[in-house]
N, C-alpha and C. Protein backbone atom coordinates (compact mmCIF):
# COMPACT_ATOMS: atom_id res chain seq x y z
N UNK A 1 20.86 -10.27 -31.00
CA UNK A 1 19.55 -9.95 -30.48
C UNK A 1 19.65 -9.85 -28.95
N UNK A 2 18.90 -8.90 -27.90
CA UNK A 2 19.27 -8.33 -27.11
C UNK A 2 18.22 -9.68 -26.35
N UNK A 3 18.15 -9.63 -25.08
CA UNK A 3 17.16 -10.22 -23.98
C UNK A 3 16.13 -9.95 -24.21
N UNK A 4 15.60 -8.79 -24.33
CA UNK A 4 14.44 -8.17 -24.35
C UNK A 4 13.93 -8.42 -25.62
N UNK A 5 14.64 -8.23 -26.43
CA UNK A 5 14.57 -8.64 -28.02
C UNK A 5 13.83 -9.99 -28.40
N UNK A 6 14.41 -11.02 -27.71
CA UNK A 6 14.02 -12.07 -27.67
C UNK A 6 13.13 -12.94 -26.47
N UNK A 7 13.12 -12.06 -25.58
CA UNK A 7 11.35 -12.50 -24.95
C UNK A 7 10.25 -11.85 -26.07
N UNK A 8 10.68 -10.27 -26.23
CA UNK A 8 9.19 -9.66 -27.47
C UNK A 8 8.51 -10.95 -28.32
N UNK A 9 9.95 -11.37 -28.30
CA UNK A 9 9.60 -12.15 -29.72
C UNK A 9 9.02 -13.43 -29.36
N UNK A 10 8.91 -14.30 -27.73
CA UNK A 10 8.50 -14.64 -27.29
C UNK A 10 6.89 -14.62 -27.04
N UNK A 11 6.70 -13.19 -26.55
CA UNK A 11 5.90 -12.26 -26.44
C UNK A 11 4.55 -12.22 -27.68
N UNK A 12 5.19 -12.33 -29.15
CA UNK A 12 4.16 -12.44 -30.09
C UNK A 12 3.51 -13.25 -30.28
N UNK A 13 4.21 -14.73 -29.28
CA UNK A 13 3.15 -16.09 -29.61
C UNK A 13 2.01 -16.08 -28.78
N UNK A 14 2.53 -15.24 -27.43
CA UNK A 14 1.67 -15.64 -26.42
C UNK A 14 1.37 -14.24 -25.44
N UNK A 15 0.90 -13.22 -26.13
CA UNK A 15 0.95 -11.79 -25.53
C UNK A 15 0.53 -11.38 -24.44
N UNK A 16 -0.30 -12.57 -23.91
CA UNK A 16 -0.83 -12.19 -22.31
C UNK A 16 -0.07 -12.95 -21.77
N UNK A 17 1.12 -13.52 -22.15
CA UNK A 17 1.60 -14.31 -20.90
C UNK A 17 1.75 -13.17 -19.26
N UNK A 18 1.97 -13.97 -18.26
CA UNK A 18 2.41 -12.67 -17.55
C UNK A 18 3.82 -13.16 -17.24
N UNK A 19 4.53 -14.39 -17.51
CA UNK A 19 5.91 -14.45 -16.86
C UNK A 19 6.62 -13.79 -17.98
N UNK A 20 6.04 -13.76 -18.90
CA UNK A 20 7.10 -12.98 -20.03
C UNK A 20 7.35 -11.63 -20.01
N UNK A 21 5.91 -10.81 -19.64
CA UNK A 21 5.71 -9.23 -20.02
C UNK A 21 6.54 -9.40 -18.05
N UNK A 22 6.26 -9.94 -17.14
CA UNK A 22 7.44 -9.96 -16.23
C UNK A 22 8.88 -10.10 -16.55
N UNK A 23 9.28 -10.75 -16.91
CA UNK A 23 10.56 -10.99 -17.23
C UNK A 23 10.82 -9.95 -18.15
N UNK A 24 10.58 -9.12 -19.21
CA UNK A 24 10.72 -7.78 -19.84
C UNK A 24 10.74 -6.92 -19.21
N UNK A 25 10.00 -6.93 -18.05
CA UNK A 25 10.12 -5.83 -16.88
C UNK A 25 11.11 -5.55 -15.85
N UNK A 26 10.89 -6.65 -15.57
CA UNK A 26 12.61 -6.96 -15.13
C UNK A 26 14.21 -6.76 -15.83
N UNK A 27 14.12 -6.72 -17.12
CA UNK A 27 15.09 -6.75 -18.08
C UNK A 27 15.37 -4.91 -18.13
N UNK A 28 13.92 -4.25 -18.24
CA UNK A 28 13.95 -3.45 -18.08
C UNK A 28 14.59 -2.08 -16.63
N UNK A 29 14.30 -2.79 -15.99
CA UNK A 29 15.14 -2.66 -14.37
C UNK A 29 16.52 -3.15 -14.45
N UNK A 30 17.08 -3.73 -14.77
CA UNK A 30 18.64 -4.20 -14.99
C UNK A 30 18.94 -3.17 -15.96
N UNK A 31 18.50 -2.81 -17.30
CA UNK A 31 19.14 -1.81 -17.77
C UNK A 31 18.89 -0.19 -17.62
N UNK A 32 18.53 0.22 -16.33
CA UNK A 32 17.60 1.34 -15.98
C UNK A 32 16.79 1.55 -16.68
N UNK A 33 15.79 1.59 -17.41
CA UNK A 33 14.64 1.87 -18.18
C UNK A 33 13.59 1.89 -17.10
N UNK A 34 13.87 2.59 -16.28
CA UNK A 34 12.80 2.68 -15.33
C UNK A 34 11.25 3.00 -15.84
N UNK A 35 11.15 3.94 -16.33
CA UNK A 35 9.72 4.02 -17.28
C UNK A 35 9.19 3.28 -17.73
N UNK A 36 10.14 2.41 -18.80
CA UNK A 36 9.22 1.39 -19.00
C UNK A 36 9.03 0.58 -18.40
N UNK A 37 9.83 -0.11 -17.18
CA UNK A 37 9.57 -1.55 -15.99
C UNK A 37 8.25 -0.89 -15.27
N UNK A 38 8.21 0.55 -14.78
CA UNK A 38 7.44 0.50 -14.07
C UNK A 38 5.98 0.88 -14.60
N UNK A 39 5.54 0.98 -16.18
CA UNK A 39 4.65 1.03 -17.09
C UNK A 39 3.98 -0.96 -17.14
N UNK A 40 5.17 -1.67 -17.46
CA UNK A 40 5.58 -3.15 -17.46
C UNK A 40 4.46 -3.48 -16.17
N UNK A 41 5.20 -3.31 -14.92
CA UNK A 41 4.55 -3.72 -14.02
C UNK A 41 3.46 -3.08 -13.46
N UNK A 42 2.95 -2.14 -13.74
CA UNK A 42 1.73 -1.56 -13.17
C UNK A 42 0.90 -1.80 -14.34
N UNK A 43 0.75 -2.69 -15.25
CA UNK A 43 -0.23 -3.23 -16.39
C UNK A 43 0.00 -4.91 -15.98
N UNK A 44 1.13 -5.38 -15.24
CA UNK A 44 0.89 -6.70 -14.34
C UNK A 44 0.13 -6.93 -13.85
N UNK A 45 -0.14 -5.74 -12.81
CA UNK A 45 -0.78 -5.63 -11.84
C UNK A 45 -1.92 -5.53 -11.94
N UNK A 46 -2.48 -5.05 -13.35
CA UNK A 46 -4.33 -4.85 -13.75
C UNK A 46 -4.31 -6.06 -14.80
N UNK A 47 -3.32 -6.33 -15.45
CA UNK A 47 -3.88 -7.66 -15.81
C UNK A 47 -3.81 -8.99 -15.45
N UNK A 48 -2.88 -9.04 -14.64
CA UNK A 48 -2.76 -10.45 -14.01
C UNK A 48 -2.66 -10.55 -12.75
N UNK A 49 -3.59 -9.64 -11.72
CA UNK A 49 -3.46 -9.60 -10.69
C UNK A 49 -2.99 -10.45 -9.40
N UNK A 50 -3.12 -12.07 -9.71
CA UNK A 50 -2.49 -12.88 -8.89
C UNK A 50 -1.59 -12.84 -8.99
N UNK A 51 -0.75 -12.67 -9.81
CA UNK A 51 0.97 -12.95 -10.67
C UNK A 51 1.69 -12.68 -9.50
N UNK A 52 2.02 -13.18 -8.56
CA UNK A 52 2.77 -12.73 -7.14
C UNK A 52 3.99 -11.92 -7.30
N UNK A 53 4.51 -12.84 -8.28
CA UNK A 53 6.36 -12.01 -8.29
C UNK A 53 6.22 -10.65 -8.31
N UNK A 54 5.17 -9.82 -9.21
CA UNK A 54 5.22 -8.51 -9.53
C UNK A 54 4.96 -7.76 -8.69
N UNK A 55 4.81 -7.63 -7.22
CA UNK A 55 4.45 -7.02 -6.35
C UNK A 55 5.60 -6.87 -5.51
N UNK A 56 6.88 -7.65 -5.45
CA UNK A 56 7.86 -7.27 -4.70
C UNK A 56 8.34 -6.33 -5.52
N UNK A 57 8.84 -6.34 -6.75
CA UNK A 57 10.13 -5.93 -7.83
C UNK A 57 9.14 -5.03 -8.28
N UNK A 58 8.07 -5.10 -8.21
CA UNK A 58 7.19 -3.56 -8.77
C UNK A 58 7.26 -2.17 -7.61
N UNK A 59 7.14 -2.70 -6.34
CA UNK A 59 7.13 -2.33 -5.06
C UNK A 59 8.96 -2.03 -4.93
N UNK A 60 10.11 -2.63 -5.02
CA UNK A 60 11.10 -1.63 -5.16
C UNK A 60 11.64 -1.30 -5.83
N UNK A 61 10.70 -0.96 -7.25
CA UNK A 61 11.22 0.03 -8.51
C UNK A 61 10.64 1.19 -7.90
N UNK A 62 9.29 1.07 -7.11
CA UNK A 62 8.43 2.37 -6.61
C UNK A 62 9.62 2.82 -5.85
N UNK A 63 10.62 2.29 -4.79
CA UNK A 63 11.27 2.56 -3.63
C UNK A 63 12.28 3.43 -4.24
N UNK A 64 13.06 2.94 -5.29
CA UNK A 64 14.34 3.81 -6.05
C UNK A 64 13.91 4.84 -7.06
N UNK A 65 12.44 5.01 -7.13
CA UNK A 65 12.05 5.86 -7.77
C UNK A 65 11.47 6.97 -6.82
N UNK A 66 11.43 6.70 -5.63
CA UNK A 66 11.40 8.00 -4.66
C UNK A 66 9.46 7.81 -4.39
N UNK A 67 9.11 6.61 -4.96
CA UNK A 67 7.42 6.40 -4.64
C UNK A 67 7.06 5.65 -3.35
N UNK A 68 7.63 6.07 -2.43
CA UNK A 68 7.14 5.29 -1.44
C UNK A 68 5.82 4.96 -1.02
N UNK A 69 5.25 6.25 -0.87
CA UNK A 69 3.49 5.60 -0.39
C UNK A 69 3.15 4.44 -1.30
N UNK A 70 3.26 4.94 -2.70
CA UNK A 70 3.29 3.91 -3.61
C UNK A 70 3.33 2.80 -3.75
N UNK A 71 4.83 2.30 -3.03
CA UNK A 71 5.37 1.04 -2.95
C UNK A 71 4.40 0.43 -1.90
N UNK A 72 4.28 1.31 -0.73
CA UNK A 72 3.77 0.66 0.43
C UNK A 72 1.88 0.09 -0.21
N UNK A 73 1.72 0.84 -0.95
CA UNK A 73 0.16 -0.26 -1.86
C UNK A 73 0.56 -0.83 -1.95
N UNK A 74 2.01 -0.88 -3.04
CA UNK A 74 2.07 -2.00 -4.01
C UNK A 74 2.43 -3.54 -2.93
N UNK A 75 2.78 -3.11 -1.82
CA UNK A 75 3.53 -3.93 -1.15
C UNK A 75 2.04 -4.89 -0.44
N UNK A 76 1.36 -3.99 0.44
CA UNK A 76 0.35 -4.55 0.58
C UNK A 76 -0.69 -5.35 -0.16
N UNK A 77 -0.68 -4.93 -1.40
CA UNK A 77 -2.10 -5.47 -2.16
C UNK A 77 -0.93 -7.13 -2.65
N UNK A 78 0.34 -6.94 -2.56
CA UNK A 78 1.18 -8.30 -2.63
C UNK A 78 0.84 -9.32 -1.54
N UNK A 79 0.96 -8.38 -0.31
CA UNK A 79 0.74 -9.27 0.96
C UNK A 79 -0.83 -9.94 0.79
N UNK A 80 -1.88 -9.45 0.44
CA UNK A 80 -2.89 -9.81 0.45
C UNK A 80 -3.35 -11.03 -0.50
N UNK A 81 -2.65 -10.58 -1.94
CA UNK A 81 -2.28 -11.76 -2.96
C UNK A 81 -1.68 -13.47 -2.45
N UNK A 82 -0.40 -12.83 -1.84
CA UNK A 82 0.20 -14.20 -0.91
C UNK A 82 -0.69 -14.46 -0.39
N UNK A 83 -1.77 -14.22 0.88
CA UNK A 83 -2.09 -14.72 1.75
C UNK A 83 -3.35 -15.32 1.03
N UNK A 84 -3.89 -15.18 -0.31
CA UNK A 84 -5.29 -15.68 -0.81
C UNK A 84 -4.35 -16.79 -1.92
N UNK A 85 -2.74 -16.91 -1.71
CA UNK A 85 -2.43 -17.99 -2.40
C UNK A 85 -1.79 -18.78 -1.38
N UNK A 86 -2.00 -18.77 0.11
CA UNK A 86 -1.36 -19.70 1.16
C UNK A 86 0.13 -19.31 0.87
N UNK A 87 1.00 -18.50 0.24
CA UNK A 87 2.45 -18.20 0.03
C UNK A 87 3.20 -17.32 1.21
N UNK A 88 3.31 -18.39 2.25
CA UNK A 88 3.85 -17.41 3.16
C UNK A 88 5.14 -17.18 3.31
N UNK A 89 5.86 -17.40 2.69
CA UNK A 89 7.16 -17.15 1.79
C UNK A 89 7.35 -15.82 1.49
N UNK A 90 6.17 -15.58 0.11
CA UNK A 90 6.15 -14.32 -0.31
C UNK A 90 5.47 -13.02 0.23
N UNK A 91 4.86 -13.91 1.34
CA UNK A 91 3.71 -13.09 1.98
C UNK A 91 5.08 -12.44 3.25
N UNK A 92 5.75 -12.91 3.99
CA UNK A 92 7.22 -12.59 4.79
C UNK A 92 8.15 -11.59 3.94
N UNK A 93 8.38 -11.97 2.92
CA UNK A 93 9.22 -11.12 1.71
C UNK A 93 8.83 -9.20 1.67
N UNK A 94 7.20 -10.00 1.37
CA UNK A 94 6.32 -8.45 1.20
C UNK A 94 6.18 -7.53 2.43
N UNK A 95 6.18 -8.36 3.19
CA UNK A 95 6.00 -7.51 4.90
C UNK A 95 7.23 -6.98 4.99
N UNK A 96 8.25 -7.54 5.35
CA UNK A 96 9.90 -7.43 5.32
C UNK A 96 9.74 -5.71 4.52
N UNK A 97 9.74 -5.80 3.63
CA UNK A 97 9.88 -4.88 2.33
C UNK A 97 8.74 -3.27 2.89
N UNK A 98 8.11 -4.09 3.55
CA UNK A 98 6.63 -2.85 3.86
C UNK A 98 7.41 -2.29 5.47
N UNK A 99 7.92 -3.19 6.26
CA UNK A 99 8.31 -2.56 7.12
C UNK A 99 9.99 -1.81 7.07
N UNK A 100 10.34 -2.14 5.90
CA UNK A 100 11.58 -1.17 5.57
C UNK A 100 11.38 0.28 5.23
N UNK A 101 10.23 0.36 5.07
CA UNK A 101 9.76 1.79 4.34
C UNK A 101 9.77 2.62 5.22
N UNK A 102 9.43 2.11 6.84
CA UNK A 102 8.97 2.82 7.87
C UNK A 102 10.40 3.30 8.40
């Protein structure tokens, strides 16, 4: 049974988790399946909008997919997330990432 295989299956106990349908998204990005990570994470993003992690790794799937303006939302509406969760960690990460674009 593959990774992905066995979060799904994860996945059926608890279908809104968001670290799971994250972590599938991610799984999905390690084996290029770009379509689906970036389907994955832009349904993160409307359903679990605080979920912080998904705004870096959603933001540079946009970057290798040639979506930059893109990323640069995705990057911002992250920065804004950090800063309404005091994460200035992730909130440095996201800036970092927004001023690489330029």
């Amino acid at each position: 049974m593959s990774k992905i295989e066995q979060l799904q299956e994860f996945l059926k106990e608890n279908p809104e988790d968001a670290f799971i349908n994250y972590a599938i998204a991610l799984e999905h990005v390690k084996l290029n399946h770009k379509d689906q990570a970036n389907q994955l994470f832009h349904s993160l993003t409307i359903k679990h909008p605080d979920y912080l992690p998904t705004y870096l790794q959603y933001g540079n799937l946009l970057v290798e997919i040639g979506e930059q303006k893109q990323a640069a939302i995705i990057y911002e509406k992250g920065i804004a997330v950090a800063l309404s969760q005091k994460n200035l960690k992730a909130k440095g990460e996201l800036e970092q990432a927004l001023f690489m674009l330029d």
